[in-house]
Protein backbone atom coordinates (compact mmCIF):
# COMPACT_ATOMS: atom_id res chain seq x y z
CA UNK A 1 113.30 73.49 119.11
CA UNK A 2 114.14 73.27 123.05
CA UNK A 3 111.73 73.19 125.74
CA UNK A 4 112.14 73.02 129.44
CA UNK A 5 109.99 71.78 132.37
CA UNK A 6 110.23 70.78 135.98
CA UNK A 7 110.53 66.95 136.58
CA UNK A 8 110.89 66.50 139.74
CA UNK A 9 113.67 67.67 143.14
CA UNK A 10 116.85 66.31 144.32
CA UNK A 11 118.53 67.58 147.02
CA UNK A 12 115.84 70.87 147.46
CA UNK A 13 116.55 71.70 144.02
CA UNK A 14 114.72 71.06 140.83
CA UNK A 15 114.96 68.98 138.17
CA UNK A 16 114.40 69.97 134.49
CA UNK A 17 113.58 68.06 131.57
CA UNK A 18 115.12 69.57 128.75
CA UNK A 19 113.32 68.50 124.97
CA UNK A 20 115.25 69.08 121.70
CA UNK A 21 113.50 68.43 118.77
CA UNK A 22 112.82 68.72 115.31
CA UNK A 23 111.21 68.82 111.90
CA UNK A 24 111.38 65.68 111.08
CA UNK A 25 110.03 64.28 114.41
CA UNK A 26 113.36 63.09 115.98
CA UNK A 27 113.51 64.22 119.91
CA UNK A 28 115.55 63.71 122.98
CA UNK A 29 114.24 64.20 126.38
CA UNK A 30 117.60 64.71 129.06
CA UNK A 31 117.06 65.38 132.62
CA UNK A 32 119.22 68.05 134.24
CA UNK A 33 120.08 65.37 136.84
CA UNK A 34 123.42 63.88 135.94
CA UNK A 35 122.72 64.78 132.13
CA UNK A 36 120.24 61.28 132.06
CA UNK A 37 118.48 60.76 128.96
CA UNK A 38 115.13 59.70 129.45
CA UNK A 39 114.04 59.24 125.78
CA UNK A 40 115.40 59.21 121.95
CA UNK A 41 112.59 59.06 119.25
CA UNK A 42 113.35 58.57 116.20
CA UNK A 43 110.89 57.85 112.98
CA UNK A 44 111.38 54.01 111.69
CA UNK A 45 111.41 54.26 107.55
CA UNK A 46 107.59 54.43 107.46
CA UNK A 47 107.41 57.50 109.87
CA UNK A 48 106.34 56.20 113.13
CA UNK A 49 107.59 57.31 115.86
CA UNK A 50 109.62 54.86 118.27
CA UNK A 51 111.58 55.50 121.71
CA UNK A 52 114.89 53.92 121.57
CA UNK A 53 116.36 54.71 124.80
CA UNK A 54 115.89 52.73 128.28
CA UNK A 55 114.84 54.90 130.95
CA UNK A 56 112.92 54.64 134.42
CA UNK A 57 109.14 54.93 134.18
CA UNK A 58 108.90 57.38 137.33
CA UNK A 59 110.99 60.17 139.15
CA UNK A 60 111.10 57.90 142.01
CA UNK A 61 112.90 55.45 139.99
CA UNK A 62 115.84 57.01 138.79
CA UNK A 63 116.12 58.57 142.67
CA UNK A 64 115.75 54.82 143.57
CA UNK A 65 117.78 53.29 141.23
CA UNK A 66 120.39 55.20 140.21
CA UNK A 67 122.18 52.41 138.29
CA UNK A 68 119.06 51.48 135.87
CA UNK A 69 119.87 49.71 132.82
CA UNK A 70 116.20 49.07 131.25
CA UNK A 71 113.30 46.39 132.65
């Protein structure tokens, strides 16, 4: 499954989020600004969901640090 949504602007135009998913929970969340990923979850063996990627918490963050590597 894909989804889309607005995120945020850069440079007067938008940003989308872009979600692929699927049945078995797994989903990555990129941004449409400089392909970033901004999550990976995956199920752990007992079926819990867990995000495995770093990311910054805000918008403002990756616009203020572009070079984010996790906290």
């Amino acid at each position: 499954m894909l989804t889309r949504e607005i995120f945020g602007t850069a440079h007067g135009e938008p940003v989308e989020l872009i979600t692929l998913s699927n049945r078995r929970g797994m989903k990555v969340v990129l941004l449409t600004y400089g392909a970033s990923i901004r999550s990976i979850c995956v199920p752990d063996r007992d079926g819990r969901l867990g995000d495995v990627a770093l990311a910054p918490a805000t918008w403002q963050d990756y616009l203020d640090k572009p070079q984010y590597f996790g906290p």
